[in-house]
C-alpha atoms as a PDB file:
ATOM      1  CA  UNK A   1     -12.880   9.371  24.709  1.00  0.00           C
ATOM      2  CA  UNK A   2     -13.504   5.666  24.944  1.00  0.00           C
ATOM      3  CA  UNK A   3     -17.542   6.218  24.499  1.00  0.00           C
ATOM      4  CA  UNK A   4     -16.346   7.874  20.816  1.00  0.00           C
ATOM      5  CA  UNK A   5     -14.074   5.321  19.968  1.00  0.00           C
ATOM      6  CA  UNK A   6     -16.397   2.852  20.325  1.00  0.00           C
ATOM      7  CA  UNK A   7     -18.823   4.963  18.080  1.00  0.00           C
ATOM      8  CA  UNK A   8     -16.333   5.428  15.335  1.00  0.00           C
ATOM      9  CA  UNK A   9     -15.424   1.036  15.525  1.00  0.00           C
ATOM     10  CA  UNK A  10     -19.125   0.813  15.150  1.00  0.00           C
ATOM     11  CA  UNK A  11     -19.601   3.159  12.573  1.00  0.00           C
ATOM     12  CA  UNK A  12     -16.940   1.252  10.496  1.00  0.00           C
ATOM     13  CA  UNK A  13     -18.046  -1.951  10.684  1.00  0.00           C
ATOM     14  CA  UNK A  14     -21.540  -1.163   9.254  1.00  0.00           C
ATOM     15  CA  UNK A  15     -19.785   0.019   6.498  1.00  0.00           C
ATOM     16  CA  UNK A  16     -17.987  -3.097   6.622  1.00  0.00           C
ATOM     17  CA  UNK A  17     -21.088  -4.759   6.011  1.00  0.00           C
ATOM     18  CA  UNK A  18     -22.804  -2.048   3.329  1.00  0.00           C
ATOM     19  CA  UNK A  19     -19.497  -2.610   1.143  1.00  0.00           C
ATOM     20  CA  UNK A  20     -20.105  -6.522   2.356  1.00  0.00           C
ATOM     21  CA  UNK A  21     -23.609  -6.466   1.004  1.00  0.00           C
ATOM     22  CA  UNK A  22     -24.302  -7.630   3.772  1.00  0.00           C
ATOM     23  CA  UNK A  23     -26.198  -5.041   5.582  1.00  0.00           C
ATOM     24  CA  UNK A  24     -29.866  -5.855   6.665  1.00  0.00           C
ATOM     25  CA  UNK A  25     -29.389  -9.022   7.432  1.00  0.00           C
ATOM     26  CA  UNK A  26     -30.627 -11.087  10.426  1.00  0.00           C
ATOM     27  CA  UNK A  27     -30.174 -14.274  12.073  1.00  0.00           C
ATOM     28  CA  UNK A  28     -31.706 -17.380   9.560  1.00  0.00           C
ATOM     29  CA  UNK A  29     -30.804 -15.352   6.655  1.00  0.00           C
ATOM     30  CA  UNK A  30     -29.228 -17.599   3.797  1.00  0.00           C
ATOM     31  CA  UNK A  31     -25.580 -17.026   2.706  1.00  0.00           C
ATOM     32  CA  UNK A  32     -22.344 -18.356   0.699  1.00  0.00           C
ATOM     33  CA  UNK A  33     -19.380 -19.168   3.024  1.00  0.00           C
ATOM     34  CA  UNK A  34     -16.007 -18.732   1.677  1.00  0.00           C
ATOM     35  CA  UNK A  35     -14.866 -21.959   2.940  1.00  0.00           C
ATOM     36  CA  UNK A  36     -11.335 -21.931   0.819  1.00  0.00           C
ATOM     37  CA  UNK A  37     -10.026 -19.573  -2.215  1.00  0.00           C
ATOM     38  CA  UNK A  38     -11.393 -22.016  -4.475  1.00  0.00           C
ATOM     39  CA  UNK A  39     -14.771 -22.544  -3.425  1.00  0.00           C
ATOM     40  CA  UNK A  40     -18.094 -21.593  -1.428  1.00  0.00           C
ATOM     41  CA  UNK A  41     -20.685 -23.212   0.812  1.00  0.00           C
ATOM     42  CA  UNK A  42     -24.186 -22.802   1.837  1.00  0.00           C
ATOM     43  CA  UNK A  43     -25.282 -21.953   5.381  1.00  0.00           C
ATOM     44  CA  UNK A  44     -27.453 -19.865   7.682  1.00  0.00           C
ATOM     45  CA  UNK A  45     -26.535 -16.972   9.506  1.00  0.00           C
ATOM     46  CA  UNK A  46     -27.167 -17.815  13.548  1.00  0.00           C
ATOM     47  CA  UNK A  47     -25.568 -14.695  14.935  1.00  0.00           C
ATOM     48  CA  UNK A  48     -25.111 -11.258  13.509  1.00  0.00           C
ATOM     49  CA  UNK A  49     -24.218  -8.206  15.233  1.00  0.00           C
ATOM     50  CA  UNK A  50     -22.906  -5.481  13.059  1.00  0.00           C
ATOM     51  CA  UNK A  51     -22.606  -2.853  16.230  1.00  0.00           C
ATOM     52  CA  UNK A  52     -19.495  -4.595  17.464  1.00  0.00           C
ATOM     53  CA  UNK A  53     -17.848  -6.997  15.490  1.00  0.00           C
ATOM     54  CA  UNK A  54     -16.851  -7.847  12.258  1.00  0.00           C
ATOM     55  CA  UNK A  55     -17.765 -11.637  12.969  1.00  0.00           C
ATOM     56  CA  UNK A  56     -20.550 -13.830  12.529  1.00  0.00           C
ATOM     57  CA  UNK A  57     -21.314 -17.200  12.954  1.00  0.00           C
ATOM     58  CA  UNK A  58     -22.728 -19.423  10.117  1.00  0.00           C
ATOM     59  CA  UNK A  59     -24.446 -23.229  10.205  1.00  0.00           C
ATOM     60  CA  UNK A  60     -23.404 -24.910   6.957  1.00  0.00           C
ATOM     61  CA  UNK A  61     -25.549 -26.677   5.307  1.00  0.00           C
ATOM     62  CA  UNK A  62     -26.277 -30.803   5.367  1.00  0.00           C
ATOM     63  CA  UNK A  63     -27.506 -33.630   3.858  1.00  0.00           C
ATOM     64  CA  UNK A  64     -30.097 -33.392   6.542  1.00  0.00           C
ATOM     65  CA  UNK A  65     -30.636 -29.835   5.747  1.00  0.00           C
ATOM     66  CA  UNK A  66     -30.768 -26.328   5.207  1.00  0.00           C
ATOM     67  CA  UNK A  67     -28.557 -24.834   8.255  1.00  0.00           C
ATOM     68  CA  UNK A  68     -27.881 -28.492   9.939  1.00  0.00           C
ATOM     69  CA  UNK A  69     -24.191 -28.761   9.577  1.00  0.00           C
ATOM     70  CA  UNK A  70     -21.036 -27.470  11.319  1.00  0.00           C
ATOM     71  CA  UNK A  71     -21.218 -23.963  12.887  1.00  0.00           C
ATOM     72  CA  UNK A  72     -18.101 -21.846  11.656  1.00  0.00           C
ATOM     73  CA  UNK A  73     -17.504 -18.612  13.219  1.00  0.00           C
ATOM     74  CA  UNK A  74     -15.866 -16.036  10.388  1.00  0.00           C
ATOM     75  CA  UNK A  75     -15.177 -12.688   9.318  1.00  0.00           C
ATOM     76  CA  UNK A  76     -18.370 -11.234   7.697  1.00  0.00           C
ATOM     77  CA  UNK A  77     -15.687 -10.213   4.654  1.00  0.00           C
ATOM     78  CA  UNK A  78     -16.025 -14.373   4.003  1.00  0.00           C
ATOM     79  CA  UNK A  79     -19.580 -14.336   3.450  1.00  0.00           C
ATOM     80  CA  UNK A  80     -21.728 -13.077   0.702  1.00  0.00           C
ATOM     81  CA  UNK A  81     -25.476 -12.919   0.558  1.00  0.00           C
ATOM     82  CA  UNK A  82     -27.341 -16.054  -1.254  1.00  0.00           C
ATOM     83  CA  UNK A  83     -30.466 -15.755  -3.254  1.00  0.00           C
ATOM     84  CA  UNK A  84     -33.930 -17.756  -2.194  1.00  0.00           C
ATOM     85  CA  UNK A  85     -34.602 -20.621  -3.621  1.00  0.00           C
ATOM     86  CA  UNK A  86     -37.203 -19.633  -5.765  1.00  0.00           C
ATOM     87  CA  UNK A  87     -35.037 -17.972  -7.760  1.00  0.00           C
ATOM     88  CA  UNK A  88     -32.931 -21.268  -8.296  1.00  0.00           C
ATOM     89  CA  UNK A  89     -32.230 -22.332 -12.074  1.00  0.00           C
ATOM     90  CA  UNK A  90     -33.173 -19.225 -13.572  1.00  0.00           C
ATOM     91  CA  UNK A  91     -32.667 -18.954 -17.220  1.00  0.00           C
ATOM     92  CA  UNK A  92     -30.776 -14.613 -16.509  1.00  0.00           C
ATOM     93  CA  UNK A  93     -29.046 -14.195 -13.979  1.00  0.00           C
ATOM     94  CA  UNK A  94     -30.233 -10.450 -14.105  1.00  0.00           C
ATOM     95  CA  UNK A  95     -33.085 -12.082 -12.040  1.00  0.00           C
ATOM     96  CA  UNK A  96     -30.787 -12.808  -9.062  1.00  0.00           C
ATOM     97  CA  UNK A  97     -31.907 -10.497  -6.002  1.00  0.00           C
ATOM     98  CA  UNK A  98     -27.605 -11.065  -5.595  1.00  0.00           C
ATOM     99  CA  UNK A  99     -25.834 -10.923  -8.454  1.00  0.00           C
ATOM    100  CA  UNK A 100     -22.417 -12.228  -6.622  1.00  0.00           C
ATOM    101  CA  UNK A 101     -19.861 -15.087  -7.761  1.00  0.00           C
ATOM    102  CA  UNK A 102     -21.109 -17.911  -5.786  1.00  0.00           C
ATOM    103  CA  UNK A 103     -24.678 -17.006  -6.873  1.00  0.00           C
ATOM    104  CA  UNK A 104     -23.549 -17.070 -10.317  1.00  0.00           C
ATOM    105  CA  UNK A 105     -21.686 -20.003 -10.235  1.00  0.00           C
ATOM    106  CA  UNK A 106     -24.613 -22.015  -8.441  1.00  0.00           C
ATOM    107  CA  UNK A 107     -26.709 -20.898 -10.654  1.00  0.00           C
ATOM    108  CA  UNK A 108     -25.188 -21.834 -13.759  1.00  0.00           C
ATOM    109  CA  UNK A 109     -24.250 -25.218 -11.899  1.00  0.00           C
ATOM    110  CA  UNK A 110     -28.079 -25.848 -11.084  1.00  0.00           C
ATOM    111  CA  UNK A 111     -28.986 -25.326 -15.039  1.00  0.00           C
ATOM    112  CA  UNK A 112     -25.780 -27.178 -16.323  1.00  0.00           C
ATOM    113  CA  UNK A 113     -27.274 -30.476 -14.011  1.00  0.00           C
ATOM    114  CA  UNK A 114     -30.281 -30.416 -16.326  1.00  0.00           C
ATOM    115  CA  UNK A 115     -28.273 -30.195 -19.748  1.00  0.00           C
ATOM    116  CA  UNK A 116     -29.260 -26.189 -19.285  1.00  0.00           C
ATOM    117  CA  UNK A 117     -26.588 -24.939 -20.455  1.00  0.00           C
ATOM    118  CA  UNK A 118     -27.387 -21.550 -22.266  1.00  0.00           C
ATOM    119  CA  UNK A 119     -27.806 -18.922 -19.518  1.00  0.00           C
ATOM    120  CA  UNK A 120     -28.562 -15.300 -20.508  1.00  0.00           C
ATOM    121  CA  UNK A 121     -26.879 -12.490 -18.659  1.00  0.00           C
ATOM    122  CA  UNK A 122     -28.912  -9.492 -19.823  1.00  0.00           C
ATOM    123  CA  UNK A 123     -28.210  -9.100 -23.683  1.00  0.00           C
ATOM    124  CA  UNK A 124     -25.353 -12.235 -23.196  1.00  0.00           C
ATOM    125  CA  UNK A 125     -25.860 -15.640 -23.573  1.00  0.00           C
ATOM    126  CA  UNK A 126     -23.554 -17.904 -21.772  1.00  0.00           C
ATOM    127  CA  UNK A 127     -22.943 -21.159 -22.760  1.00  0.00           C
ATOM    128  CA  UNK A 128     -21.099 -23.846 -20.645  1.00  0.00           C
ATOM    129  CA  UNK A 129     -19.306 -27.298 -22.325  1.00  0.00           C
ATOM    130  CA  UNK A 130     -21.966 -29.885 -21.632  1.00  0.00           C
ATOM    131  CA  UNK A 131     -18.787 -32.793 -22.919  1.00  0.00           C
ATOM    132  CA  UNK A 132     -21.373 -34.487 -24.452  1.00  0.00           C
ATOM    133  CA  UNK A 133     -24.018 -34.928 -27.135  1.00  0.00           C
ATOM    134  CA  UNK A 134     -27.418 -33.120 -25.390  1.00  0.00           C
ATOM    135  CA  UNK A 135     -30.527 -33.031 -27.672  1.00  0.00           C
ATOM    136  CA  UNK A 136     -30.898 -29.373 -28.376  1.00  0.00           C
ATOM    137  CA  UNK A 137     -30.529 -28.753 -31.792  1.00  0.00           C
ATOM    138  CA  UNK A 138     -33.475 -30.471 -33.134  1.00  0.00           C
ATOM    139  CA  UNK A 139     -35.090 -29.279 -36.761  1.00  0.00           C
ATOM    140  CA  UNK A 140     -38.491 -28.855 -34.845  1.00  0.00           C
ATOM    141  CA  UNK A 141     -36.138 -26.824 -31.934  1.00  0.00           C
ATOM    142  CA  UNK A 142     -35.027 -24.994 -34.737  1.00  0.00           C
ATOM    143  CA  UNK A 143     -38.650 -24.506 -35.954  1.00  0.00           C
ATOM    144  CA  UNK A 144     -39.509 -23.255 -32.554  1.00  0.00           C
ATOM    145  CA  UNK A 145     -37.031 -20.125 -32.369  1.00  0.00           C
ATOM    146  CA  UNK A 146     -37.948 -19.451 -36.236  1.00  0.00           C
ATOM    147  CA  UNK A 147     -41.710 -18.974 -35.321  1.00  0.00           C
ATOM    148  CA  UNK A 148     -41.330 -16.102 -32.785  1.00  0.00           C
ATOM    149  CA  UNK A 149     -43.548 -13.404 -34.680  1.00  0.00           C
ATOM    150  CA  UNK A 150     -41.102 -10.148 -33.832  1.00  0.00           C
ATOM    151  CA  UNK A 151     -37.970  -9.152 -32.470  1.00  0.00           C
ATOM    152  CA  UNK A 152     -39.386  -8.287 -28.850  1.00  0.00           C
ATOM    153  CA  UNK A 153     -41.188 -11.841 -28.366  1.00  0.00           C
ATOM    154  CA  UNK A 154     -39.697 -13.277 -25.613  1.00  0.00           C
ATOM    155  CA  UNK A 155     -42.138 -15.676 -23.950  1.00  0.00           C
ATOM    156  CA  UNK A 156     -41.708 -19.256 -24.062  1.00  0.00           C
ATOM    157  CA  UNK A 157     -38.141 -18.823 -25.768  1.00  0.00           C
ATOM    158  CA  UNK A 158     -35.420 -20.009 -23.329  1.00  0.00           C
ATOM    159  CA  UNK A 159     -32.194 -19.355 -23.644  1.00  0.00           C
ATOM    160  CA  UNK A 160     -30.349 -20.731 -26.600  1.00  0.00           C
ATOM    161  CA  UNK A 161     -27.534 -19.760 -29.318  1.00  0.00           C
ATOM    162  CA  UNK A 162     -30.858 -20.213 -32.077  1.00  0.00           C
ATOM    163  CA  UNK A 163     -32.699 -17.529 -29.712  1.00  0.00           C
ATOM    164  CA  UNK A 164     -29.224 -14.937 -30.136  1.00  0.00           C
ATOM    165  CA  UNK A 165     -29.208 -15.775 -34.279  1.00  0.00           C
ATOM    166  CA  UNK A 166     -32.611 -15.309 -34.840  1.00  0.00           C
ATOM    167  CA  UNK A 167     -32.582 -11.904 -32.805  1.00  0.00           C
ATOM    168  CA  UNK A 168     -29.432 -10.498 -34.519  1.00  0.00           C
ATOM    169  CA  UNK A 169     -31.563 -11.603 -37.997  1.00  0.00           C
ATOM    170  CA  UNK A 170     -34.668  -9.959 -36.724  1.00  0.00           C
ATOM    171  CA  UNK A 171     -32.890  -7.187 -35.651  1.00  0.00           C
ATOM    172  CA  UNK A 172     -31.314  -6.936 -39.256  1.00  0.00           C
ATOM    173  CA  UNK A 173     -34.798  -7.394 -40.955  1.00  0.00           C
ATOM    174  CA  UNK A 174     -36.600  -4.751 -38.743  1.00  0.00           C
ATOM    175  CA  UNK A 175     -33.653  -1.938 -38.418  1.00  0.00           C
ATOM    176  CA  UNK A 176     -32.353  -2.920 -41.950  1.00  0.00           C
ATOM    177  CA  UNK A 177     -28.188  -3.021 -40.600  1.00  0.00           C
ATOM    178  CA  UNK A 178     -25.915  -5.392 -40.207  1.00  0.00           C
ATOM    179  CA  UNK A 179     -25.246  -7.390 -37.284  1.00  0.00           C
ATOM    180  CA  UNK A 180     -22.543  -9.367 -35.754  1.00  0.00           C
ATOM    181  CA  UNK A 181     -22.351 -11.705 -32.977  1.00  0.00           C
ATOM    182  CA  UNK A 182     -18.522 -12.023 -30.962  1.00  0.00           C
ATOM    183  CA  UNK A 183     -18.165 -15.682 -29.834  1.00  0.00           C
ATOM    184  CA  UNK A 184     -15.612 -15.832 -27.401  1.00  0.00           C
ATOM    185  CA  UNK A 185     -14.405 -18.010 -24.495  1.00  0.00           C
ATOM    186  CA  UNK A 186     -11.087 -19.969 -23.031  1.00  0.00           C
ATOM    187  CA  UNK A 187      -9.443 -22.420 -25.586  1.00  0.00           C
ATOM    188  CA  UNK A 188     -11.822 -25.721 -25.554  1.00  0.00           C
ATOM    189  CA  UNK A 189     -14.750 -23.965 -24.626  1.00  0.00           C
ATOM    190  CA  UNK A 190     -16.747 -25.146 -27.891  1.00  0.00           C
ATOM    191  CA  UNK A 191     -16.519 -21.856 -29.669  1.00  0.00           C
ATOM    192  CA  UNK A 192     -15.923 -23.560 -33.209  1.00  0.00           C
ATOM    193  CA  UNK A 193     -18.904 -26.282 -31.968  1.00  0.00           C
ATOM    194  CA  UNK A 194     -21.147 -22.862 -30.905  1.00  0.00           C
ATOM    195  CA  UNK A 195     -20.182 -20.765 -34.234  1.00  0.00           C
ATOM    196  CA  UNK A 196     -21.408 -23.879 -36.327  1.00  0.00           C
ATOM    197  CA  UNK A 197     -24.676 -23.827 -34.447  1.00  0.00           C
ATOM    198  CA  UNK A 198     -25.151 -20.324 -35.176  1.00  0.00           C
ATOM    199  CA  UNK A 199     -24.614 -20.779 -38.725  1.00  0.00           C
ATOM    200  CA  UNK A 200     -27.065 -23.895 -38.917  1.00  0.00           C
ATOM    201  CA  UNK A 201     -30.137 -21.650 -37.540  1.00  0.00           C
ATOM    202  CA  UNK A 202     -29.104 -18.763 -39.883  1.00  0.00           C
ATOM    203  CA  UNK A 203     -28.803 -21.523 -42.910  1.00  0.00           C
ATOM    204  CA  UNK A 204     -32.253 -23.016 -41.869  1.00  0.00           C
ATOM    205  CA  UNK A 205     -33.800 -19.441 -41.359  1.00  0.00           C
ATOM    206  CA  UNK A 206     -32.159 -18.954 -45.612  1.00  0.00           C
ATOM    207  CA  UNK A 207     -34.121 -22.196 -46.706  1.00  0.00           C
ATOM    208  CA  UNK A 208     -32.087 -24.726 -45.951  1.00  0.00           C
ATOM    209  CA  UNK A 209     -31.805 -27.760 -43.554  1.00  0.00           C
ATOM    210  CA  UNK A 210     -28.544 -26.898 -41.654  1.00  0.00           C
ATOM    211  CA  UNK A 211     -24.875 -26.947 -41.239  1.00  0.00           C
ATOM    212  CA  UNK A 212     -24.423 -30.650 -42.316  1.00  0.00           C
ATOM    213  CA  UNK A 213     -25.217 -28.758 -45.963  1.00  0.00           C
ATOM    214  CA  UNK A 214     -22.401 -25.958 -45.192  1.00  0.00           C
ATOM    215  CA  UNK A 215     -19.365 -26.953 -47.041  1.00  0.00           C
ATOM    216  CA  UNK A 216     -16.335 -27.357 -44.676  1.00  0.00           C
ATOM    217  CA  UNK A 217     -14.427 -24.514 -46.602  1.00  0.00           C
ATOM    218  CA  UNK A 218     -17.009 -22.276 -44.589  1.00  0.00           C
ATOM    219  CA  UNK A 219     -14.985 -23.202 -41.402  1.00  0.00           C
ATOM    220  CA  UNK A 220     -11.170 -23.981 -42.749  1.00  0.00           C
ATOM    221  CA  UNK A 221      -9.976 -20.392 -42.029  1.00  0.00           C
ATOM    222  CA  UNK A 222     -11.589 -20.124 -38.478  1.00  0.00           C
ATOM    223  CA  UNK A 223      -9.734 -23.819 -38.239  1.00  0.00           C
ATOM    224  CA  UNK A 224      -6.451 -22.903 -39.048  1.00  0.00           C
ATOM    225  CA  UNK A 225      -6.530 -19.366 -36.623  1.00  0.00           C
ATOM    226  CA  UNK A 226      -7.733 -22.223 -33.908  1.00  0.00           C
ATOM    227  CA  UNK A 227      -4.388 -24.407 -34.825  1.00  0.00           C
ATOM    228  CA  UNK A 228      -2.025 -21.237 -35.201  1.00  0.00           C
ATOM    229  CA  UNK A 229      -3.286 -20.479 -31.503  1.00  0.00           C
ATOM    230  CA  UNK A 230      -2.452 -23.357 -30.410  1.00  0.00           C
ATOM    231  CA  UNK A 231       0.712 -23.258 -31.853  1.00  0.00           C
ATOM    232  CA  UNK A 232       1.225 -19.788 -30.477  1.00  0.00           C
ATOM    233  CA  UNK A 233       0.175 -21.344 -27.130  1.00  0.00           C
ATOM    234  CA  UNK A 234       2.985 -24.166 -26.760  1.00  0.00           C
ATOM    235  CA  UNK A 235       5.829 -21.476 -27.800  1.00  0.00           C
ATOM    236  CA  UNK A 236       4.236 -19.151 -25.337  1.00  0.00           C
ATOM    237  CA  UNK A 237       3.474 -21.408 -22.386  1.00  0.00           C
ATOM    238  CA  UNK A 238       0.503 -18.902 -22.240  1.00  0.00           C
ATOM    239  CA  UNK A 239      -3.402 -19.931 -23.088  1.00  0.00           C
ATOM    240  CA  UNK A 240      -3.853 -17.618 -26.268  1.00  0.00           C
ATOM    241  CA  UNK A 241      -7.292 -18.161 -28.073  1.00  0.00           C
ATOM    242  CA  UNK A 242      -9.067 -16.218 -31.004  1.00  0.00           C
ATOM    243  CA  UNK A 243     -12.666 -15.216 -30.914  1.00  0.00           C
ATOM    244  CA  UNK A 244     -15.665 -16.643 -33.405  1.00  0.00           C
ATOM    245  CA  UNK A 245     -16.851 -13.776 -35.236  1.00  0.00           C
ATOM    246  CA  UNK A 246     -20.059 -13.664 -37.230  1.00  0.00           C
ATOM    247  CA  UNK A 247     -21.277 -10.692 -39.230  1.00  0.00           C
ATOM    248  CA  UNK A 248     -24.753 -10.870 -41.244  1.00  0.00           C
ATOM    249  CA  UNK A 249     -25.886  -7.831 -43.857  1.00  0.00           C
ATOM    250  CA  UNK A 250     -28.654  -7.703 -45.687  1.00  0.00           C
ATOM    251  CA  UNK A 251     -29.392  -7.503 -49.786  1.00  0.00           C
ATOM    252  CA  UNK A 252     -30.972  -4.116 -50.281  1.00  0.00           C
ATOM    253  CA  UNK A 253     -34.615  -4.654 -51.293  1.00  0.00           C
ATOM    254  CA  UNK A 254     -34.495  -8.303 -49.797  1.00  0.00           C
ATOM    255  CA  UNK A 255     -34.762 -10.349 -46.849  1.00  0.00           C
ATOM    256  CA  UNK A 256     -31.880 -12.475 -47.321  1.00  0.00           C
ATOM    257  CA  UNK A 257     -28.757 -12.463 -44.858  1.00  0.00           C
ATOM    258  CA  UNK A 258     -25.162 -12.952 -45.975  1.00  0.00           C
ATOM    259  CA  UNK A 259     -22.659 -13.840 -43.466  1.00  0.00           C
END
């Protein structure tokens, strides 16, 4: 009786750590330690043993190291998988071998310490507040995105919001229907600064130089939706934010978007 009860424990906790992702794993593997509800840490796994236990022990990392700082023994629910290095700073995060918050967050942290801050995830581009002035928007950056030669070039174009423009206008061009892109994000996320740089690289891509040449009507009724939610937000005690939205259609028998 006591031979199949310890069977059935065992058989659990490797399930534990499938559902954990955490199966396959051996001592020195990397992982993210939930060290409080706010936040995770590096460190290296030093003992594993799925058969009996649901604990493991896990060195943090140092300033002298990978795997060098104080040993923490936990419950494997408080540890998650973490990616290799060489996948650090990469520009989708559909590249991540784990695809779990603190790998996310780290790696949109890595990019965001080298004014990266345009991440794709898959067909999404995420963009993250730099709070300052970062020298992306350049008329020969803007040149760059213009000159990709189809809709399916993707080499040598890193993530940006000209990249997403010029693919919904390629996409218009080459499937002849309108597209829209859906700018959305918490209140101060620079969704009225983002929509404007959208509308510069679809301005530049009609002939002209930018959005300095856009007259401010173009952005008075997306400015007074932003002030009513604000408004809506101090009566409500409640963060309440409206999306950027962006549509572009096409003249029949021309190559000229509208939006």
């Amino acid at each position: 009786m006591q031979s199949k009860q310890k069977a059935s424990q065992g058989k659990q906790n490797k399930q534990q750590w499938k559902h954990d992702t955490l199966e396959g794993l051996t001592k020195g593997s990397r992982v993210w330690f939930k060290a409080s509800p706010v936040s995770w840490q590096l460190g290296t796994l030093t003992s594993v043993n799925t058969s009996l236990t649901t604990e493991c022990i896990v060195a943090l990392d140092a300033t002298s190291g990978p795997g060098s700082g104080e040993l923490v023994t936990t419950q494997i629910t408080e540890c998650v998988p973490a990616n290799p290095s060489i996948l650090d700073a990469v520009p989708d995060l559909t590249s991540l071998s784990y695809l779990n918050e603190p790998s996310i967050l780290h790696d949109l942290h890595q990019r965001y310490g080298q004014d990266l801050i345009y991440t794709h995830a898959g067909p999404v581009l995420i963009a993250v507040n730099p709070f300052k002035r970062v020298p992306l928007y350049a008329a020969d950056q803007m040149q760059h995105y213009k000159a990709r030669a189809n809709l399916e070039q993707m080499e040598g174009f890193t993530p940006h919001v000209f990249l997403t423009a010029d693919k919904a206008y390629k996409a218009m061009c080459q499937h002849g229907q309108s597209q829209s892109l859906v700018i959305s994000g918490e209140s101060g996320a620079g969704k009225t600064e983002t929509t404007k740089v959208a509308m510069q690289y679809l301005a530049g891509l009609a002939g002209g130089t930018g959005w300095l040449h856009v007259h401010d009507d173009t952005f008075a009724v997306p400015q007074m939706t932003q002030n009513m939610s604000q408004c809506s937000c101090n009566l409500l005690k409640a963060p309440v934010t409206f999306p950027a939205y962006l549509q572009q259609s096409q003249t029949p028998g021309s190559r000229e978007a509208h939006s």
